[in-house]
Protein backbone atom coordinates (compact mmCIF):
# COMPACT_ATOMS: atom_id res chain seq x y z
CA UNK A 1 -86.15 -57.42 32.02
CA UNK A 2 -82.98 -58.05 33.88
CA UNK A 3 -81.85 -59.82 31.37
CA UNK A 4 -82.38 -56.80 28.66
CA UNK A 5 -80.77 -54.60 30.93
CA UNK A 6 -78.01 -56.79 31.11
CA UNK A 7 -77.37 -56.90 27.57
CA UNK A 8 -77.82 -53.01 27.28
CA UNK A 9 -75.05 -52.45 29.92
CA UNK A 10 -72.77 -54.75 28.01
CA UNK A 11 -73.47 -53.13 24.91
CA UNK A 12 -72.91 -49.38 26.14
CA UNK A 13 -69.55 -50.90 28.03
CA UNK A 14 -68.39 -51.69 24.15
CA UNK A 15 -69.35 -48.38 22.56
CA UNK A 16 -67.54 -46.83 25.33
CA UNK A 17 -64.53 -48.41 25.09
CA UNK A 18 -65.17 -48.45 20.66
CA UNK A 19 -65.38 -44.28 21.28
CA UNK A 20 -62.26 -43.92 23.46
CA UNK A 21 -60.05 -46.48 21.13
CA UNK A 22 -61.09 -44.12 18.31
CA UNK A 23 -60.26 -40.66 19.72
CA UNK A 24 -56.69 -42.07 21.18
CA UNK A 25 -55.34 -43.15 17.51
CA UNK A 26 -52.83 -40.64 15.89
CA UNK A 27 -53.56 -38.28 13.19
CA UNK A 28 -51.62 -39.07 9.52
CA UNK A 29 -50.42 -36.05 7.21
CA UNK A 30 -52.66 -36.66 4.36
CA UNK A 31 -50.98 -38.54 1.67
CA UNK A 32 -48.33 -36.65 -1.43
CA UNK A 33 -51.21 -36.94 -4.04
CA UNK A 34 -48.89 -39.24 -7.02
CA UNK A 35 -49.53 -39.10 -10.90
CA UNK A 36 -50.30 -42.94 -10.41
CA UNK A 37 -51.63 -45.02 -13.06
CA UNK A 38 -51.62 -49.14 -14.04
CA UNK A 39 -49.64 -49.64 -17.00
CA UNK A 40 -49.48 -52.78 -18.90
CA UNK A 41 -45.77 -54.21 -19.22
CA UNK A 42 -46.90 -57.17 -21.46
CA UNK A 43 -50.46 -59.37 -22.19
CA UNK A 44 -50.00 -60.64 -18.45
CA UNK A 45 -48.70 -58.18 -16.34
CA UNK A 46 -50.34 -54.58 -15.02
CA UNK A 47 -47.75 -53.11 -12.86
CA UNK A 48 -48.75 -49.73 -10.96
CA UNK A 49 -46.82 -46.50 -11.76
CA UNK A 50 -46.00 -43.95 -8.84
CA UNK A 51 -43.91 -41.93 -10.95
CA UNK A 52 -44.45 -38.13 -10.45
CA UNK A 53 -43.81 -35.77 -12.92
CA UNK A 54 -43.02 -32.15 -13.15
CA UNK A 55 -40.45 -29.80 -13.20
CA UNK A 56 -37.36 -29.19 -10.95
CA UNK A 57 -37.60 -26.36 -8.40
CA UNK A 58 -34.86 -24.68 -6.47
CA UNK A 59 -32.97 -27.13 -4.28
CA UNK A 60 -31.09 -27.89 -1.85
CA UNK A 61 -27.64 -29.53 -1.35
CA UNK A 62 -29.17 -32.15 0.81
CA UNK A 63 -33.06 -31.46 -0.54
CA UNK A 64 -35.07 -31.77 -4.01
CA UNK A 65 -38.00 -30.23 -5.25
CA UNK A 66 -40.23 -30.84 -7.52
CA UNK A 67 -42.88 -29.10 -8.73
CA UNK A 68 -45.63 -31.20 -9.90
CA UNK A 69 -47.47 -31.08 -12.78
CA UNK A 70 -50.41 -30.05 -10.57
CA UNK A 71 -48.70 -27.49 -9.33
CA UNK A 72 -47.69 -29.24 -5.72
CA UNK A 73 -44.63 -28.09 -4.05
CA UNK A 74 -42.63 -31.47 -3.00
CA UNK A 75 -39.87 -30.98 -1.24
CA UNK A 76 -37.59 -34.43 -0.55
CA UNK A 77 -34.32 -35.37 1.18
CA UNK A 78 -31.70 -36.75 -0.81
CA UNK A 79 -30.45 -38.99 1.78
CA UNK A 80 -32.31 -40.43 4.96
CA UNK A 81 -31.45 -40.56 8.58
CA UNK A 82 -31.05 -44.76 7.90
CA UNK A 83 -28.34 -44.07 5.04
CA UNK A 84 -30.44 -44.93 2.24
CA UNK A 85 -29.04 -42.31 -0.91
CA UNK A 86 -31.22 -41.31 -3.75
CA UNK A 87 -30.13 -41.28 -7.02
CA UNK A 88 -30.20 -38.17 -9.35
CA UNK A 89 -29.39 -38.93 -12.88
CA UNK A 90 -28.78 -35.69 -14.98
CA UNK A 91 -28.46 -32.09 -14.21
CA UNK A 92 -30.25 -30.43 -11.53
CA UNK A 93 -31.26 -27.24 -13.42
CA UNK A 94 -34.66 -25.41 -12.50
CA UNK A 95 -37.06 -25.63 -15.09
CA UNK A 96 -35.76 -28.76 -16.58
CA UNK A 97 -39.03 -31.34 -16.92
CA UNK A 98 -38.36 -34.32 -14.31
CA UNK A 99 -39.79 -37.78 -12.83
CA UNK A 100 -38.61 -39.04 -9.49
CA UNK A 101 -40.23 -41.35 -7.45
CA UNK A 102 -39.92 -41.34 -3.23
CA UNK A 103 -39.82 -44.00 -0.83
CA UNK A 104 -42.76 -44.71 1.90
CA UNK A 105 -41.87 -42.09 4.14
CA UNK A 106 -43.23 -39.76 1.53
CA UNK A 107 -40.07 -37.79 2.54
CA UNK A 108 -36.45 -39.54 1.07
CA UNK A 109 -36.25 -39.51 -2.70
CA UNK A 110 -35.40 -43.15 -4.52
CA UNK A 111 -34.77 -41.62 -7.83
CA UNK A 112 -34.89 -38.60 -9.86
CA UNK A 113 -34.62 -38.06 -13.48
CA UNK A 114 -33.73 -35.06 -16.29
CA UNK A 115 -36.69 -36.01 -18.71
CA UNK A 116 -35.17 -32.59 -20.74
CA UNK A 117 -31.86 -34.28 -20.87
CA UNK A 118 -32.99 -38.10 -21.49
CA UNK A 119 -35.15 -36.53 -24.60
CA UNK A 120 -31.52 -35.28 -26.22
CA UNK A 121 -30.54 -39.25 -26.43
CA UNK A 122 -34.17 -40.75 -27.25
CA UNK A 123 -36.68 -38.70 -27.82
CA UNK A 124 -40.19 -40.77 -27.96
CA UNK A 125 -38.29 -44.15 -28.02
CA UNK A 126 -39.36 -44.21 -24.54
CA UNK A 127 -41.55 -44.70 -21.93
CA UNK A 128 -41.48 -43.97 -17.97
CA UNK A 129 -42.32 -46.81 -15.45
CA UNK A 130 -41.52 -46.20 -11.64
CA UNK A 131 -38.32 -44.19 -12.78
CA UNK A 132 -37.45 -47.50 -15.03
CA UNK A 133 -36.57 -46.71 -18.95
CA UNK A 134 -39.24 -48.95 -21.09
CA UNK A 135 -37.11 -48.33 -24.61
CA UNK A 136 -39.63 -48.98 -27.10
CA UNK A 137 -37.76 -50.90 -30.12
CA UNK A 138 -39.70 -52.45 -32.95
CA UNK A 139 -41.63 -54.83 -31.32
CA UNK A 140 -44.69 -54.44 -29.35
CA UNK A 141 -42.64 -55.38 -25.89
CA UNK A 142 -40.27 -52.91 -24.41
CA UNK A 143 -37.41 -53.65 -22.73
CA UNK A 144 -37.08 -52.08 -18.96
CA UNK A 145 -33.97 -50.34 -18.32
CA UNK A 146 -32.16 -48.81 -15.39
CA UNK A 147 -30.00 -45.50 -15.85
CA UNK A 148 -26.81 -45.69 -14.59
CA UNK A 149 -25.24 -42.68 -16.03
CA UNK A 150 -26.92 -39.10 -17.92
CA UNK A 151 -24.74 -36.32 -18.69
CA UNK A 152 -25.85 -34.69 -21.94
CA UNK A 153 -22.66 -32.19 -21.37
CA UNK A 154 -20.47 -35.27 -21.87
CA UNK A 155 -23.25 -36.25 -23.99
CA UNK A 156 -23.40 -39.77 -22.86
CA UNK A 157 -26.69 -42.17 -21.76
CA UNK A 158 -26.08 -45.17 -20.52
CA UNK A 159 -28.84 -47.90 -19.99
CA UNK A 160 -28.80 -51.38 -17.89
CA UNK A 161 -31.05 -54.08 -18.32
CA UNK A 162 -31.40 -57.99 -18.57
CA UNK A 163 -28.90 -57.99 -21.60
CA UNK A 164 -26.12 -55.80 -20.66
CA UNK A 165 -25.54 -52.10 -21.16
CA UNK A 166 -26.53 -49.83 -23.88
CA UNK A 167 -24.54 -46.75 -24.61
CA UNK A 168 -26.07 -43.56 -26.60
CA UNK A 169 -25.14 -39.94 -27.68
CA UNK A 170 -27.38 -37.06 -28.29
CA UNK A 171 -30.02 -37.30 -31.25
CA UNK A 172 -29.25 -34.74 -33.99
């Protein structure tokens, strides 16, 4: 009997201290909700897409907002307190249909992109992966491209990737 009451006491000293470790812990803002999806880059690679998508609302000098295509409000920094700068590549005109993606903090934006302006240079030639250009060529495999400069005033695209830089102007 001693013995049972023993145990018991040991076992209600650990659901005690289980409870209190619980109740201490700090709250987390429930995640940004992302347009996420697994996308197959080739026959042996699945690579996870947190793109989101929508279109731009009014912003900031020092802010960006998008408004999703599910009709969130996300508001982002451009810049974070550790000096990390995101990267806008077009014009910043409301109602314009973007993608950006945002770093961990769910707060600093990583990159943001004019889908209205990239469709002037190649429209459905493309895909979107994590804010990466997949230019879809004639073969089944696309090549993955960084933007490193969108101005369809100027009307120039420019595209880096594993074999250099491609250069565009504006479909007719």
């Amino acid at each position: 009997m001693k013995r049972v009451n023993y145990l018991l006491g040991i076992f209600l000293a650990f659901l005690t201290v289980f409870a209190v470790s619980c109740q201490n812990k700090p709250q987390k803002s429930a995640p940004i909700e992302t347009d996420t999806t697994e996308v197959a880059i080739d026959s042996e690679a699945v690579v996870r897409d947190t793109t989101l998508y929508g279109e731009c609302g009014e912003c900031g000098m020092s802010t960006f907002c998008l408004i999703t295509d599910k009709k969130d409000t996300i508001y982002v920094a451009r810049s974070s307190e550790d000096g990390y700068e995101g990267k806008i590549y077009g014009s910043i005109i409301i109602g314009d249909r973007f993608c950006m993606t945002i770093r961990h903090d769910e707060q600093t934006l990583v990159k943001a992109i004019n889908l209205t302006e990239l469709d002037k240079f190649i429209k459905g030639r493309y895909k979107i992966l994590n804010c990466h250009v997949l230019l879809m060529g004639n073969t089944e495999k696309a090549d993955t491209l960084d933007i490193t400069a969108l101005d369809s005033d100027e009307g120039n695209l420019e595209l880096e990737g594993p074999h250099g830089k491609l250069k565009f102007k504006p479909v007719k």
